[in-house]
Each structure stands twice: as structure tokens, then as C-alpha cells.
N, C-alpha and C. Protein backbone atom coordinates (compact mmCIF):
# COMPACT_ATOMS: atom_id res chain seq x y z
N UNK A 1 4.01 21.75 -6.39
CA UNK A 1 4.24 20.75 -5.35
C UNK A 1 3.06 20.65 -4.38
N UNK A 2 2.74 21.78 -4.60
CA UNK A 2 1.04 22.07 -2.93
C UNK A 2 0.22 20.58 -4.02
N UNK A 3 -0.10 20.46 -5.15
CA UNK A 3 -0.70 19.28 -5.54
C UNK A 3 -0.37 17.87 -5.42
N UNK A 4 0.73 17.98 -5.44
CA UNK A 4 1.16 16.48 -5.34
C UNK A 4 0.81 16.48 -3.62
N UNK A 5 1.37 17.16 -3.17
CA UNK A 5 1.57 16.91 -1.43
C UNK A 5 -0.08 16.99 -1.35
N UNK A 6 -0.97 17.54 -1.51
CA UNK A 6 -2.44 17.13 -1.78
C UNK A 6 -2.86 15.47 -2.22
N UNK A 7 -2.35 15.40 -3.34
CA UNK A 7 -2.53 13.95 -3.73
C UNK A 7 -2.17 13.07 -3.12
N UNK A 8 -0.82 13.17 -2.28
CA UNK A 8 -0.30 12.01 -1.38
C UNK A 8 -0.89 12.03 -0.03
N UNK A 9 -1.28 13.22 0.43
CA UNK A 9 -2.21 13.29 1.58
C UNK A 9 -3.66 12.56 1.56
N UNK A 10 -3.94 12.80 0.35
CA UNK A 10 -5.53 11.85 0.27
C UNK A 10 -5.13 10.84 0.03
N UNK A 11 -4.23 9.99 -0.52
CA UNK A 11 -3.68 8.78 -0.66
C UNK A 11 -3.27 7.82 0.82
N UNK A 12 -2.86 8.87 1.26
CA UNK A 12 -2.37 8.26 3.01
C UNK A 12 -3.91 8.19 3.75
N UNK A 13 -4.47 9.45 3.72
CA UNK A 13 -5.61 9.14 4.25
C UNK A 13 -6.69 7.83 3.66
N UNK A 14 -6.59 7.64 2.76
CA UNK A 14 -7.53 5.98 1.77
C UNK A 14 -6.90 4.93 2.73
N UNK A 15 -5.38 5.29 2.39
CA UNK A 15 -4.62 3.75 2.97
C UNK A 15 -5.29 3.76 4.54
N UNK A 16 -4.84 4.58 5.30
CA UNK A 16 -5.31 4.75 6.31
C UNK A 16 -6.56 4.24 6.64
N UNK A 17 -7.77 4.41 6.42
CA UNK A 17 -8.79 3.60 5.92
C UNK A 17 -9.28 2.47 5.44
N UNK A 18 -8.46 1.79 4.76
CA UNK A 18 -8.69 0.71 4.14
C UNK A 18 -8.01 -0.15 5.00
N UNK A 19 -6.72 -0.19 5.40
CA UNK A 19 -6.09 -0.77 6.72
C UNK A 19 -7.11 -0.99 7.97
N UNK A 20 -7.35 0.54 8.40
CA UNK A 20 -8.30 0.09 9.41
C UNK A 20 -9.76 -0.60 9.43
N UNK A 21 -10.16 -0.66 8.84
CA UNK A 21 -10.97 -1.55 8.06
C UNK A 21 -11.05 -2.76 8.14
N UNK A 22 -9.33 -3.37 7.80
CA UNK A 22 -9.08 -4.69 7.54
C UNK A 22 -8.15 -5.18 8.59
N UNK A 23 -8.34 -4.14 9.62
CA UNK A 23 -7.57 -4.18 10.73
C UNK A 23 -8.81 -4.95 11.87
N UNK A 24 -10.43 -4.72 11.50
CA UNK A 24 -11.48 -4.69 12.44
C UNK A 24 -11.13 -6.13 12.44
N UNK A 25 -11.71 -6.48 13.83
CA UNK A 25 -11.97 -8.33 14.26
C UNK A 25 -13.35 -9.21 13.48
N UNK A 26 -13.30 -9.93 12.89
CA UNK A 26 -14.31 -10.85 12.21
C UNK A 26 -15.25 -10.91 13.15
N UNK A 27 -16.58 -11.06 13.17
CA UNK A 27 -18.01 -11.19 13.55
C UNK A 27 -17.87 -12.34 14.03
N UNK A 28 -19.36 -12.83 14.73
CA UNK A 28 -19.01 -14.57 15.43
C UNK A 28 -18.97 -14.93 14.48
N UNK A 29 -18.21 -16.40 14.38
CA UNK A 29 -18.30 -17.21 13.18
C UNK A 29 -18.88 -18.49 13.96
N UNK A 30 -19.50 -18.96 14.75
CA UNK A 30 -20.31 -19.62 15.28
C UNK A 30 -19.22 -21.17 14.97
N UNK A 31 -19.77 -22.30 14.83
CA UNK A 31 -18.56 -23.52 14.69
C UNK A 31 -18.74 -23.71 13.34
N UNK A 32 -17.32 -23.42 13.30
CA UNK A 32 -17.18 -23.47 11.54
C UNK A 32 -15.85 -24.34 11.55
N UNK A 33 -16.40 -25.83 10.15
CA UNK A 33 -15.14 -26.78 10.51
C UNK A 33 -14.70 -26.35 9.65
N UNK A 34 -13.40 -27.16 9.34
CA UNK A 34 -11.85 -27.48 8.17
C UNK A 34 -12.26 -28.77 8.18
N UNK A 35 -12.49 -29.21 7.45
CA UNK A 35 -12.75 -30.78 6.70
C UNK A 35 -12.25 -30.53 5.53
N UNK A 36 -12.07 -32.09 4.78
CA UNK A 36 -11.67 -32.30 3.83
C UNK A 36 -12.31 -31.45 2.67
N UNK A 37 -13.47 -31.11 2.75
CA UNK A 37 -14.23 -30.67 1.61
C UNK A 37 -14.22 -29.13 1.91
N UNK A 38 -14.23 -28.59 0.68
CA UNK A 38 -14.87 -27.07 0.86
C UNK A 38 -15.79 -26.84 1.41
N UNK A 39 -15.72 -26.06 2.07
CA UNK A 39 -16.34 -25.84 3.02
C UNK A 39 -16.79 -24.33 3.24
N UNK A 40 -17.47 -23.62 4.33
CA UNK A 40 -17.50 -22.31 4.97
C UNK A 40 -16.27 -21.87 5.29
N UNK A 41 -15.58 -22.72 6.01
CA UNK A 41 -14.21 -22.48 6.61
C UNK A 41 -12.96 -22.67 5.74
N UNK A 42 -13.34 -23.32 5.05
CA UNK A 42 -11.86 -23.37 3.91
C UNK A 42 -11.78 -22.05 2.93
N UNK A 43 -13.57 -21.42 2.68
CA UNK A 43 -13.78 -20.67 1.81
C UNK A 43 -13.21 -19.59 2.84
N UNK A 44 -13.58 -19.15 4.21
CA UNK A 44 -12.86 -17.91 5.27
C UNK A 44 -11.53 -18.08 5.41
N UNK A 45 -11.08 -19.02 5.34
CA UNK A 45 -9.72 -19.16 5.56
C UNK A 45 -8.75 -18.60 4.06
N UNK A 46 -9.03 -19.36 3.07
CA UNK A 46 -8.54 -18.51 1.70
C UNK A 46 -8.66 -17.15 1.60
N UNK A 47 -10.51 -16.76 2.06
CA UNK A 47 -10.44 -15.29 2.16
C UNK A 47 -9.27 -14.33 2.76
N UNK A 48 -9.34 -15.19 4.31
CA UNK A 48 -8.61 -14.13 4.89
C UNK A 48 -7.08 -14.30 4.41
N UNK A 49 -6.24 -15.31 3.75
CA UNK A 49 -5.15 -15.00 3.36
C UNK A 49 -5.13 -13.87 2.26
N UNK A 50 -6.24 -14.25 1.57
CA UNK A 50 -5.90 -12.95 0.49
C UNK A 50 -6.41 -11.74 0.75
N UNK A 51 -6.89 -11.60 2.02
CA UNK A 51 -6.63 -10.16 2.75
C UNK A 51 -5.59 -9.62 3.61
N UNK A 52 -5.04 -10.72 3.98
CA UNK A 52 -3.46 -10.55 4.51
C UNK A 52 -2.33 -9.28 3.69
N UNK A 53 -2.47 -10.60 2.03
CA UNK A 53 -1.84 -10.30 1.21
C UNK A 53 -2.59 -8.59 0.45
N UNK A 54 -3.44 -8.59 0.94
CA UNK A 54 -4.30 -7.18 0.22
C UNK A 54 -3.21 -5.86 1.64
N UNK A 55 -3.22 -6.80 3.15
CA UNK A 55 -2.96 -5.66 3.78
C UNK A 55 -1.41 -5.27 3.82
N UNK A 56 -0.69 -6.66 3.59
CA UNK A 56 0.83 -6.28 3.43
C UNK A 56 0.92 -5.43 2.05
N UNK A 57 0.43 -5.55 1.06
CA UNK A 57 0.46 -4.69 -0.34
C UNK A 57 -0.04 -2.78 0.39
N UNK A 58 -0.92 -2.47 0.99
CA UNK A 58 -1.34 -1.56 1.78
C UNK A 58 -0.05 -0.84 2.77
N UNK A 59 0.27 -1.90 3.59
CA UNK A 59 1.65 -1.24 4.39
C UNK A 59 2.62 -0.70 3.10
N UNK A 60 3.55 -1.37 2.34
CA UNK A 60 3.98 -1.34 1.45
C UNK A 60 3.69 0.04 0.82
N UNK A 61 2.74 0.21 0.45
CA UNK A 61 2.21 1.86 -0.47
C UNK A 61 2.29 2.88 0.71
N UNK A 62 2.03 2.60 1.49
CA UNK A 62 1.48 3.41 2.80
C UNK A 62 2.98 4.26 3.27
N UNK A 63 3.80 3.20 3.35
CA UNK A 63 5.61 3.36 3.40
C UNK A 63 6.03 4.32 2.17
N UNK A 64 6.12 3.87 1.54
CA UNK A 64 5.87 5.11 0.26
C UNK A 64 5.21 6.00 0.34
N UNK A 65 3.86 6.22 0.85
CA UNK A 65 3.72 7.71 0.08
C UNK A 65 4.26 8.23 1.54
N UNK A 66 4.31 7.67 3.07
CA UNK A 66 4.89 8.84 4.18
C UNK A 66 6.25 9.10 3.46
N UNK A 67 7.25 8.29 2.96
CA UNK A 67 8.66 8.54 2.59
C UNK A 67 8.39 9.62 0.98
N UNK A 68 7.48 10.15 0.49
CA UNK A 68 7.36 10.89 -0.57
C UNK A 68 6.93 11.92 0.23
N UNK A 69 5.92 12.28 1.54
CA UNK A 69 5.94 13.25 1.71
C UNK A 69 6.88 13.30 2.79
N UNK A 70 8.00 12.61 2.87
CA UNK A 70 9.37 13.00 4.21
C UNK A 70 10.39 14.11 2.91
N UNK A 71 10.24 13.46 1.31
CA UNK A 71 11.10 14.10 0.24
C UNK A 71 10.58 14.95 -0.12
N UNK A 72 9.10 15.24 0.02
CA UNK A 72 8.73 16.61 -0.18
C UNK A 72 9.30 17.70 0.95
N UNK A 73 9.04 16.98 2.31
CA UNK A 73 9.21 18.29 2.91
C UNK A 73 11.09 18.23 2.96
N UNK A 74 11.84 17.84 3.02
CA UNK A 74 13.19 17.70 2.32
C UNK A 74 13.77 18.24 1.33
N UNK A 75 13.02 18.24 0.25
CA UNK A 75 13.41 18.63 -1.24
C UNK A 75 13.73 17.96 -1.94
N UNK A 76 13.75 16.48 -1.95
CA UNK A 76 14.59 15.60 -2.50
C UNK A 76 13.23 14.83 -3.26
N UNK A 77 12.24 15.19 -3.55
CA UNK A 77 10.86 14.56 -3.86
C UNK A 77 11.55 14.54 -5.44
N UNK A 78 11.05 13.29 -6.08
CA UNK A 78 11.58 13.39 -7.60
C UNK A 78 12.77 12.69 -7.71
N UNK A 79 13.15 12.11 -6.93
CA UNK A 79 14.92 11.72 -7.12
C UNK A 79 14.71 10.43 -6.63
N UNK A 80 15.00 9.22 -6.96
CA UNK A 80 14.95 7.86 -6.41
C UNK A 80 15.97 8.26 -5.26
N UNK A 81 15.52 7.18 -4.32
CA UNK A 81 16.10 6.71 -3.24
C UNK A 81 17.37 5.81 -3.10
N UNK A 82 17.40 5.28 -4.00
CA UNK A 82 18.53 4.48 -4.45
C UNK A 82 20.01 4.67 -5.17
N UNK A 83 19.59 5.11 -6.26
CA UNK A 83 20.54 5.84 -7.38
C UNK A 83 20.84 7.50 -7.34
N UNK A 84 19.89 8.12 -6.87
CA UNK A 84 19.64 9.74 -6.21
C UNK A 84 19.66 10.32 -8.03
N UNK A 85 18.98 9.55 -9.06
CA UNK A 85 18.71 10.35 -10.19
C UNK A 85 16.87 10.55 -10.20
N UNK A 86 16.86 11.26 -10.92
CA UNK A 86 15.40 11.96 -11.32
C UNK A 86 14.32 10.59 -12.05
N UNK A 87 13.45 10.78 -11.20
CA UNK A 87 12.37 9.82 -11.35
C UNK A 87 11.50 10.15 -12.36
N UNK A 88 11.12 9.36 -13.83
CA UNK A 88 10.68 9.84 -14.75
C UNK A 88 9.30 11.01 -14.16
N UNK A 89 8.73 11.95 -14.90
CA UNK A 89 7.73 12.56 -15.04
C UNK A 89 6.24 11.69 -15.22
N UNK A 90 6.56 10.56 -16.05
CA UNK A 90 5.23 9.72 -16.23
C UNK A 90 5.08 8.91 -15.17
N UNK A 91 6.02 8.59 -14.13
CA UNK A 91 6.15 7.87 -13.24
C UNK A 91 5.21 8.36 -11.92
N UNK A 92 5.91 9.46 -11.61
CA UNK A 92 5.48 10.54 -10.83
C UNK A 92 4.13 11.08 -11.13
N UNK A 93 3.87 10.88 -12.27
CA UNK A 93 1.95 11.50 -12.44
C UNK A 93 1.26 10.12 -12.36
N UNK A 94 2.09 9.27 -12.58
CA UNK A 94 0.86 7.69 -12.04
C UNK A 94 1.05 7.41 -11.25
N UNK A 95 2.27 7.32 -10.65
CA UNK A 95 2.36 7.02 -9.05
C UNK A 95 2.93 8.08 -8.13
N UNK A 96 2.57 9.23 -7.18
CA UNK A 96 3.10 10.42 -7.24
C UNK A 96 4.00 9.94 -5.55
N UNK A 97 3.54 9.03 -5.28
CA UNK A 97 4.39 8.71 -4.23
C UNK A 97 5.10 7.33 -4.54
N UNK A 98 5.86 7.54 -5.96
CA UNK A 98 7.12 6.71 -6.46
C UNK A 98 8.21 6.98 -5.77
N UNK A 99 9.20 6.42 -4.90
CA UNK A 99 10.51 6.83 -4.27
C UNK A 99 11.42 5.97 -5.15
N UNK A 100 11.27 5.55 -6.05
CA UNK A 100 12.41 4.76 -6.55
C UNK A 100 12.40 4.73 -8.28
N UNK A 101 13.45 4.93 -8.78
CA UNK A 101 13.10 5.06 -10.49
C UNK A 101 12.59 3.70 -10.86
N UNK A 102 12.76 3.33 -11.96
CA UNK A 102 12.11 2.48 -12.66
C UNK A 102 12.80 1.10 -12.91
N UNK A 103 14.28 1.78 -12.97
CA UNK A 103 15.27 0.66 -13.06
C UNK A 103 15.27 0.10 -11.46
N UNK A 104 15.65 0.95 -10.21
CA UNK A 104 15.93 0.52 -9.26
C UNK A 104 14.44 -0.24 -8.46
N UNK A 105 13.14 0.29 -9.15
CA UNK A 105 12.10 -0.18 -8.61
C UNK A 105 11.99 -1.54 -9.43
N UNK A 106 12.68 -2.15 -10.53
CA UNK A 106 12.03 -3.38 -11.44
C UNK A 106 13.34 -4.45 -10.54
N UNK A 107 14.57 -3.55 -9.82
CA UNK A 107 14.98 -5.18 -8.39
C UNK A 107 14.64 -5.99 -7.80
């Protein structure tokens, strides 16, 4: 278990990182229009939605692995959250901060 709780600790610490990161404020952007055409600004604006969507995917994992190490220090690490049965083994070595089996995670 000292490994996994290793693995999910460097995992929190990345997220942690990569959030704050995408947490920093954009540089000047000097006057940048939205016109009809593609543009600078249509191209920043798409960007930043699909960094939105990069940072809600980030919260999301981030929620997971603190709630994998709340079941580590618990005992309940390995057991979905949902159904309270045992979370496959292959699951748990690819994703080690899985809280939910496979059935209850494909809802």
C-alpha cells in the first residue's frame, strides 16, 4: 500500500501543478477583435475553452485521487464507492486512484 499511496501522492502533486498553471492570468493581449473571420481572437477564445475543458477533466481526477487517499487511510481503498465490491486489480494498476468499479464507473 506505501506504493500506491506514493503513486497517488505524485499524482496529486502533477494535478496540483498543472491546475496551477492553468489557473495563471493570460499575458496582455493588446486589442484583439471577434469578427466574422478567424481570427487571433476566435483562435484564443477556442483555445481557452478547451482549456476550461482540460481544467474541469483535472478537478475531476484530482477528486479522485484525494478520495483514494481518504480510502487508503480508512481501509476501504480497493472497494468502489458505490456498490462497496472490489475494484478489479487491472483497474487499480492503471488507474490507482479508481474509486468506482467498472460497472458503476461506465454510468
Amino acid at each position: 500500500m506505501e506504493d500506491v499511496a506514493a503513486r497517488l501522492h505524485a499524482k496529486k502533486a502533477e494535478l496540483d501543478a498543472q491546475m496551477a498553471l492553468m489557473e495563471t492570468r493570460p499575458g496582455e493581449q493588446g486589442s484583439i477583435s471577434f469578427g466574422k473571420r478567424v481570427g487571433e481572437g476566435t483562435s484564443m477564445a477556442v483555445d481557452r475553452l478547451s482549456q476550461v475543458a482540460v481544467h474541469d477533466q483535472l478537478q475531476v481526477t484530482l477528486a479522485d485521487v484525494t478520495r483514494a487517499l481518504e480510502k487508503l487511510d480508512e481501509g476501504s481503498y480497493g472497494r468502489c464507492d458505490v456498490c462497496g465490491e472490489p475494484i478489479g486489480q487491472d483497474r487499480l494498476e492503471a488507474l490507482p486512484w479508481a474509486v468506482l468499479c467498472v460497472t458503476d464507473a461506465a454510468r
